[in-house]
ModelCIF file with pLDDT and N, C-alpha, C, O atoms, coordinates in Angstrom:
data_MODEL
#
_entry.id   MODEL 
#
_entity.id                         1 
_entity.type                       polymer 
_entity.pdbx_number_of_molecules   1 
#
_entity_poly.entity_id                      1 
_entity_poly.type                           'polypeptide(L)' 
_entity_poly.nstd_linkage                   no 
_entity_poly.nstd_monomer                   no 
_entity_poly.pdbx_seq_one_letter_code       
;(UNK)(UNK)(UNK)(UNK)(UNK)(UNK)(UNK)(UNK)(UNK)(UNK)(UNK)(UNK)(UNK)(UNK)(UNK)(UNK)
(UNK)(UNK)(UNK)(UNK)(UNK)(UNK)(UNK)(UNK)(UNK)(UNK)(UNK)(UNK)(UNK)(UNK)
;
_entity_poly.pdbx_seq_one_letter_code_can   XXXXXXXXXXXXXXXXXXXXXXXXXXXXXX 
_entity_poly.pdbx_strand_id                 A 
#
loop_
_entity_poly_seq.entity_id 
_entity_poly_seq.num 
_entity_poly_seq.mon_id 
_entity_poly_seq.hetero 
1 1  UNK n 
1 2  UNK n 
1 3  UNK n 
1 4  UNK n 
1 5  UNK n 
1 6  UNK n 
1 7  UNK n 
1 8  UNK n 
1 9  UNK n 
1 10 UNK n 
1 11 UNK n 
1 12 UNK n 
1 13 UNK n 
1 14 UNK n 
1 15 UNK n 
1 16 UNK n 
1 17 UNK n 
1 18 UNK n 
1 19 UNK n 
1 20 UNK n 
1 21 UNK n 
1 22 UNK n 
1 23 UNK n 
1 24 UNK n 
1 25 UNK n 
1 26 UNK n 
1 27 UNK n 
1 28 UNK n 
1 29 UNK n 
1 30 UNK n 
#
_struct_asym.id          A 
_struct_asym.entity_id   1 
#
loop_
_ma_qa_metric.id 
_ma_qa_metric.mode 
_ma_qa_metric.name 
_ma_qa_metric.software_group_id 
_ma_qa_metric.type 
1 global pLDDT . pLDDT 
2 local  pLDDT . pLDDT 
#
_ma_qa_metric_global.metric_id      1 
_ma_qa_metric_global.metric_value   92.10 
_ma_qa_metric_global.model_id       1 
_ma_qa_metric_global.ordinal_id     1 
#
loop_
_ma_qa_metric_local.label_asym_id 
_ma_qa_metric_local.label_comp_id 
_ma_qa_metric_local.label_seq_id 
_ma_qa_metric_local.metric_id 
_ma_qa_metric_local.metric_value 
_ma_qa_metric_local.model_id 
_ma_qa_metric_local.ordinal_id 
A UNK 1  2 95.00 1 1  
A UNK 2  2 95.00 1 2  
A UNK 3  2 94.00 1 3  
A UNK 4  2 94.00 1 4  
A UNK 5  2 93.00 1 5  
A UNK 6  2 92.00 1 6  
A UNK 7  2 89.00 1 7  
A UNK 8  2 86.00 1 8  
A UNK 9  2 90.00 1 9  
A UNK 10 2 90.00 1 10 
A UNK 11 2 90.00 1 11 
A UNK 12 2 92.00 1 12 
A UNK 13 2 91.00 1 13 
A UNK 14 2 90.00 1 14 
A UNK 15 2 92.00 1 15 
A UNK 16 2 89.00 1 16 
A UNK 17 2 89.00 1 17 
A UNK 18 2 91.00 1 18 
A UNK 19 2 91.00 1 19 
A UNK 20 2 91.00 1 20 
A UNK 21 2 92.00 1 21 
A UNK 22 2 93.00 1 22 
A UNK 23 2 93.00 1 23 
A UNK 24 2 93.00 1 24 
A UNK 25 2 95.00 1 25 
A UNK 26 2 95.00 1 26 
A UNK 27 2 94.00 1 27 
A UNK 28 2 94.00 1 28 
A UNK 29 2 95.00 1 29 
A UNK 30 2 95.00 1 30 
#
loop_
_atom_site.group_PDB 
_atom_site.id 
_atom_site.type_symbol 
_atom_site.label_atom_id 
_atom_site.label_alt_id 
_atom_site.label_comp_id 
_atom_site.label_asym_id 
_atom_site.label_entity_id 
_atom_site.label_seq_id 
_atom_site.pdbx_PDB_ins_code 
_atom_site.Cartn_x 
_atom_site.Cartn_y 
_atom_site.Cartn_z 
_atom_site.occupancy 
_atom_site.B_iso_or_equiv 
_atom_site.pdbx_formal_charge 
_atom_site.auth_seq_id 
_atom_site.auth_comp_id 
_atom_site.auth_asym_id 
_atom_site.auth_atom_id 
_atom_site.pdbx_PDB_model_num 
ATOM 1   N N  . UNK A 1 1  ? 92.970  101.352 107.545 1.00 95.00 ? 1  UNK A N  1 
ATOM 2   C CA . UNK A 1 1  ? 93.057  101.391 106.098 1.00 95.00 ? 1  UNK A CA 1 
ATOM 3   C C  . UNK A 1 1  ? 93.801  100.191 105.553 1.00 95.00 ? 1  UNK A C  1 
ATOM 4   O O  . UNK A 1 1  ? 94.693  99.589  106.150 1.00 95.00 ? 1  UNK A O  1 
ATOM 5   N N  . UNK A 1 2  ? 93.260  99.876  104.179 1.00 95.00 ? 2  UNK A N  1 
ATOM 6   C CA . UNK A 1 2  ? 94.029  99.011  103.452 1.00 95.00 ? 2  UNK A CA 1 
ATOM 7   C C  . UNK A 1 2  ? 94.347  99.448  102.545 1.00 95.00 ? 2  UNK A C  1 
ATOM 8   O O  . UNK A 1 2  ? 93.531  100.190 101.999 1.00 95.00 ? 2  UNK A O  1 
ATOM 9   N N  . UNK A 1 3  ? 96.072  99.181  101.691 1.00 94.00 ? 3  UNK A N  1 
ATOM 10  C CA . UNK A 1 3  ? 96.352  99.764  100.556 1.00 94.00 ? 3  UNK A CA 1 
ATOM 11  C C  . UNK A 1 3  ? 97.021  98.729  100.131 1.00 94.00 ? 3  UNK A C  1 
ATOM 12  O O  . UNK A 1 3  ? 97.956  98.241  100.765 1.00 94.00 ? 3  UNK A O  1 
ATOM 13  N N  . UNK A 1 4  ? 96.470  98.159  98.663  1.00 94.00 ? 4  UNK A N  1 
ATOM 14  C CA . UNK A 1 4  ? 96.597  97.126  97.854  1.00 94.00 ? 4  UNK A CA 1 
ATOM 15  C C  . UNK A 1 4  ? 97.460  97.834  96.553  1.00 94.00 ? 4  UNK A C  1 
ATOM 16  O O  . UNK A 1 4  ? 97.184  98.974  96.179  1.00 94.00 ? 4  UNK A O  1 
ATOM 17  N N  . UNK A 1 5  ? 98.370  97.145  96.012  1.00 93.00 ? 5  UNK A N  1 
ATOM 18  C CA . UNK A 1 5  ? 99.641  97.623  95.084  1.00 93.00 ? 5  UNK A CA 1 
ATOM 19  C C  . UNK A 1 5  ? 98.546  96.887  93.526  1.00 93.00 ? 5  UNK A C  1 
ATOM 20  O O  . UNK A 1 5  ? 98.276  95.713  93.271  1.00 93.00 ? 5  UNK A O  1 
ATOM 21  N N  . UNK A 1 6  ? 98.225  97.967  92.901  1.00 92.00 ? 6  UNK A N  1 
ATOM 22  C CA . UNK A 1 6  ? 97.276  97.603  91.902  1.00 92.00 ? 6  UNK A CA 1 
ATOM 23  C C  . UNK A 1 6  ? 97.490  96.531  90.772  1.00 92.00 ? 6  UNK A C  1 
ATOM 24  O O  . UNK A 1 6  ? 96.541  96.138  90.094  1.00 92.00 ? 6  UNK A O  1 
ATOM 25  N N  . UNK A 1 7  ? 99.083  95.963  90.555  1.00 89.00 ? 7  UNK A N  1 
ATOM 26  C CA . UNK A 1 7  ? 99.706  94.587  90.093  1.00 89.00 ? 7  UNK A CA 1 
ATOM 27  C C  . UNK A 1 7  ? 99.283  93.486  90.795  1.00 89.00 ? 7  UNK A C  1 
ATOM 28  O O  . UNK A 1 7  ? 99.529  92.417  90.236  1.00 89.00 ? 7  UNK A O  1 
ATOM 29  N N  . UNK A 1 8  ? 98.558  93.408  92.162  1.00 86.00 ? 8  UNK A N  1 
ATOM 30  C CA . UNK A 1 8  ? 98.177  92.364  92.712  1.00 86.00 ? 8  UNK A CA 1 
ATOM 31  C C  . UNK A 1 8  ? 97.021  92.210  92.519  1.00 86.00 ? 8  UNK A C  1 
ATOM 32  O O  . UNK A 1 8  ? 96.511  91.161  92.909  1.00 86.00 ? 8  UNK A O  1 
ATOM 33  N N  . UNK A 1 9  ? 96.301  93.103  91.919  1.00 90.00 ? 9  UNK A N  1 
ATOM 34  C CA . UNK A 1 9  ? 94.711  92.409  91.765  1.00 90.00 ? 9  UNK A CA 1 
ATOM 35  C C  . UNK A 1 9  ? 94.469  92.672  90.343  1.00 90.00 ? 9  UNK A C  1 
ATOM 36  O O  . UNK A 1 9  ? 94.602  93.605  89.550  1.00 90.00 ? 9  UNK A O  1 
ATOM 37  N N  . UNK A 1 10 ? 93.871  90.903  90.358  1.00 90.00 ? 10 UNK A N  1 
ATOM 38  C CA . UNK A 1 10 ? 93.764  90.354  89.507  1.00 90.00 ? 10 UNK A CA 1 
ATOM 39  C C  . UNK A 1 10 ? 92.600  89.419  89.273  1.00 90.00 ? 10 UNK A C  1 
ATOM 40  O O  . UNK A 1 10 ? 92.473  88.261  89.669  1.00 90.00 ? 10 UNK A O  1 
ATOM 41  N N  . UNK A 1 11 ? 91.763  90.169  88.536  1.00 90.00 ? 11 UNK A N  1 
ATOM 42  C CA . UNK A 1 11 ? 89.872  89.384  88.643  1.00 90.00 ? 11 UNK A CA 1 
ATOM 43  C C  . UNK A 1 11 ? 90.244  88.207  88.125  1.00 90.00 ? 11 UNK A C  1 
ATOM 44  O O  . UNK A 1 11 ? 89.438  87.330  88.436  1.00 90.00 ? 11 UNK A O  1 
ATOM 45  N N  . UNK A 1 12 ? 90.954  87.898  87.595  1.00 92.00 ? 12 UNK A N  1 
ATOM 46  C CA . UNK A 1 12 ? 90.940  86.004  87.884  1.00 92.00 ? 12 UNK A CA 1 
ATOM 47  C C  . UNK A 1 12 ? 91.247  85.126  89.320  1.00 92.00 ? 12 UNK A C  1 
ATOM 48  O O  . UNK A 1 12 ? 90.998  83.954  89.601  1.00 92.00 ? 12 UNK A O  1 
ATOM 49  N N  . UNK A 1 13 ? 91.840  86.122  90.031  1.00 91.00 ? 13 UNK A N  1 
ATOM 50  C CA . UNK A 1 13 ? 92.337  85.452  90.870  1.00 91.00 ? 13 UNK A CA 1 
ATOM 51  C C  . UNK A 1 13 ? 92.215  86.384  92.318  1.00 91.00 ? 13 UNK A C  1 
ATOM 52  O O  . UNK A 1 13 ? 93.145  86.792  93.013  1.00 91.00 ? 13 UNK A O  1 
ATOM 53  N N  . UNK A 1 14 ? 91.218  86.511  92.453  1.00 90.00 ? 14 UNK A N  1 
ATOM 54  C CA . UNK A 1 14 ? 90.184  86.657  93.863  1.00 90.00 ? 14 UNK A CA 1 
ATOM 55  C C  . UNK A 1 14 ? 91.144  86.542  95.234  1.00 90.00 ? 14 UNK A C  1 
ATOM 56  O O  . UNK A 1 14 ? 91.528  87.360  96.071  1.00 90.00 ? 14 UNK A O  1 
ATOM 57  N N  . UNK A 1 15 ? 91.363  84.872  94.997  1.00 92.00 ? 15 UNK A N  1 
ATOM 58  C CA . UNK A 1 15 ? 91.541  84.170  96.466  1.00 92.00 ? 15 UNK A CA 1 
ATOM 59  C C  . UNK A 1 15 ? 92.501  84.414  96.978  1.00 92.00 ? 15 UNK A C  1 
ATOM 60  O O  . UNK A 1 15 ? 92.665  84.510  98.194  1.00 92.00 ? 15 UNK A O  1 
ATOM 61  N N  . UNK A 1 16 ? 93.710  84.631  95.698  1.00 89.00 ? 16 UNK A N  1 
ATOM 62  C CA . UNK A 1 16 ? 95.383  85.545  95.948  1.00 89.00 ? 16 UNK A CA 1 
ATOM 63  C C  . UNK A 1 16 ? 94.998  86.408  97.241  1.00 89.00 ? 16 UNK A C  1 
ATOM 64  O O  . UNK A 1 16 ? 95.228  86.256  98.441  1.00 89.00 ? 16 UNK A O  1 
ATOM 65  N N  . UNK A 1 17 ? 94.069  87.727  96.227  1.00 89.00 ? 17 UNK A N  1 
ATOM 66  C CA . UNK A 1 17 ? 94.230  88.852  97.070  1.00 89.00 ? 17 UNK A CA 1 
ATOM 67  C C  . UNK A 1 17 ? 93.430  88.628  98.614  1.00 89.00 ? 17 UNK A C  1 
ATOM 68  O O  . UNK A 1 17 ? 93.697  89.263  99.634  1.00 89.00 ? 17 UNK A O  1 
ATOM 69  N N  . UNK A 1 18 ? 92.203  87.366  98.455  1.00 91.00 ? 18 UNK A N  1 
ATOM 70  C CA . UNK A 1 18 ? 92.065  87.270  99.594  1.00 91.00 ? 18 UNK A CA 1 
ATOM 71  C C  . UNK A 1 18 ? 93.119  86.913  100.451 1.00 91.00 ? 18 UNK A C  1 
ATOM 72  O O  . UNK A 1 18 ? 93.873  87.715  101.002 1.00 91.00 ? 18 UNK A O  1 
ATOM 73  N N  . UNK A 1 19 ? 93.147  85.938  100.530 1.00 91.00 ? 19 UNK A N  1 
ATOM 74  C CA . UNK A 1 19 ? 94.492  85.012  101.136 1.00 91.00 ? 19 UNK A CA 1 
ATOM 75  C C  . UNK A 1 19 ? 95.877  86.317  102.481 1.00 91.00 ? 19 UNK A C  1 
ATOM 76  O O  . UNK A 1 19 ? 96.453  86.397  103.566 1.00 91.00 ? 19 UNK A O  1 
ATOM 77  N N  . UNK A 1 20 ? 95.483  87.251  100.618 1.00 91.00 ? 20 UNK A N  1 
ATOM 78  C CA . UNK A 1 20 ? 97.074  88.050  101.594 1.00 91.00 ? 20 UNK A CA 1 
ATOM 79  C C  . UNK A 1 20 ? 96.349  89.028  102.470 1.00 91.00 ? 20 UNK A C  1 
ATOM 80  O O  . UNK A 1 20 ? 97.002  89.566  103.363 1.00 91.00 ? 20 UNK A O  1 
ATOM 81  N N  . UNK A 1 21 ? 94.910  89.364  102.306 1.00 92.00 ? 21 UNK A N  1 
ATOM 82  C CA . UNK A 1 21 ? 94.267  90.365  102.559 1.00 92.00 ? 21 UNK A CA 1 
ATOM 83  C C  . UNK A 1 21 ? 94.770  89.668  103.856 1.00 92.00 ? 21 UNK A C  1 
ATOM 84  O O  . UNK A 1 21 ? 95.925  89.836  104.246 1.00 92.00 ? 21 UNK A O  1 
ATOM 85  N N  . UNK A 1 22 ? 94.014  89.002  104.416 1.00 93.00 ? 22 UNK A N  1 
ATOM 86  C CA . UNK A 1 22 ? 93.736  88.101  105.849 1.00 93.00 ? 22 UNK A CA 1 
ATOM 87  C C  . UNK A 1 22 ? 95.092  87.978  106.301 1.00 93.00 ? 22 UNK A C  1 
ATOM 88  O O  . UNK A 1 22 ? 95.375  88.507  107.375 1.00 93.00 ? 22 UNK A O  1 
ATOM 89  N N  . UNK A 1 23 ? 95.931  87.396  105.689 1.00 93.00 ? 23 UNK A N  1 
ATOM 90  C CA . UNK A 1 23 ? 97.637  87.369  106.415 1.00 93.00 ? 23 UNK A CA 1 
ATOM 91  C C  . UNK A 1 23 ? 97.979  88.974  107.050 1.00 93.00 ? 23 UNK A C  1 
ATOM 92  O O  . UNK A 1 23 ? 98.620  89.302  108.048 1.00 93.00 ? 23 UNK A O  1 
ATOM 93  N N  . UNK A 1 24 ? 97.334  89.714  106.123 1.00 93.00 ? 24 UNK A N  1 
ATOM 94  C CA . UNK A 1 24 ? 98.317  91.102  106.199 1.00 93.00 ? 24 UNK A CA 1 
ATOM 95  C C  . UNK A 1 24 ? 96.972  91.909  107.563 1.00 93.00 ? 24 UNK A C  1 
ATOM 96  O O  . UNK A 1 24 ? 97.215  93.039  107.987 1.00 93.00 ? 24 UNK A O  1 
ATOM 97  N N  . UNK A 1 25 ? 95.988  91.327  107.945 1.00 95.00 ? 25 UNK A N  1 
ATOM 98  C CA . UNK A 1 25 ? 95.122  91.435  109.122 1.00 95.00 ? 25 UNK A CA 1 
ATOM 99  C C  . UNK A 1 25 ? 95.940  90.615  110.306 1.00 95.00 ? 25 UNK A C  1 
ATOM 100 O O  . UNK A 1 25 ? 96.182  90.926  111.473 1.00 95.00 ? 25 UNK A O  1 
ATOM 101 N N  . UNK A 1 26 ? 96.180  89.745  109.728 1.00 95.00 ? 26 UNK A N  1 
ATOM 102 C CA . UNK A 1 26 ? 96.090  88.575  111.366 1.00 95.00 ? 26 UNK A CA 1 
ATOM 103 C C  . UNK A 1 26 ? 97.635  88.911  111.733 1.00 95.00 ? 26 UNK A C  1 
ATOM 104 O O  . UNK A 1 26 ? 98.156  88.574  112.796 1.00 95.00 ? 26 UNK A O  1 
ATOM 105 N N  . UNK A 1 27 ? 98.204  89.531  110.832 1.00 94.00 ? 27 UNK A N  1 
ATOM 106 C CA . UNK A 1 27 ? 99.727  89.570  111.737 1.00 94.00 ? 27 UNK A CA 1 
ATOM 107 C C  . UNK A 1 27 ? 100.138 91.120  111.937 1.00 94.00 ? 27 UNK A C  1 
ATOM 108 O O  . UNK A 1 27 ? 101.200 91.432  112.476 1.00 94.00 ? 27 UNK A O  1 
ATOM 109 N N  . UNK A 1 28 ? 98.819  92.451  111.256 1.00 94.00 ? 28 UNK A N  1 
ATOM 110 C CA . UNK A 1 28 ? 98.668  93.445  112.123 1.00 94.00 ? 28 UNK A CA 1 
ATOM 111 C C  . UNK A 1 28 ? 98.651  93.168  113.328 1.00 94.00 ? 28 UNK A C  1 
ATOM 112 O O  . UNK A 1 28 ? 99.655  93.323  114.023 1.00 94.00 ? 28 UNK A O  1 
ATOM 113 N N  . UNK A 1 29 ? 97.306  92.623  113.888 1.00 95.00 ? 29 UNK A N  1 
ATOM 114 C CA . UNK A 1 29 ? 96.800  91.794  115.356 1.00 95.00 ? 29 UNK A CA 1 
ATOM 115 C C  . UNK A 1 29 ? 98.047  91.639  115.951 1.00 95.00 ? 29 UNK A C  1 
ATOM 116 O O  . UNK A 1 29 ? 98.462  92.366  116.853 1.00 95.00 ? 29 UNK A O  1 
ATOM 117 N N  . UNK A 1 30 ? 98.728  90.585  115.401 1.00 95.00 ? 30 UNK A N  1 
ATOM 118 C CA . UNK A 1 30 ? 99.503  89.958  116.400 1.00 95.00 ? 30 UNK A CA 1 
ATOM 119 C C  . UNK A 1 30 ? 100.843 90.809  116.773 1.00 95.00 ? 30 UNK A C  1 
ATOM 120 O O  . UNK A 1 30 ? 101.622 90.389  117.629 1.00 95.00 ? 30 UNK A O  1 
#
């Protein structure tokens, strides 16, 4: 599961939430 804090998304700004999406994956992993 993913749970996103609804102050962080923000339809202007996509790449933010991408960005952390992927950080907050790759250092589950690690």
């Amino acid at each position: 599961g993913i749970d996103i804090k609804p102050e962080v998304v923000d339809p202007e700004d996509i790449e933010t939430l991408s960005d952390i999406l992927v950080a907050a994956v790759n250092e589950a992993i690690k």
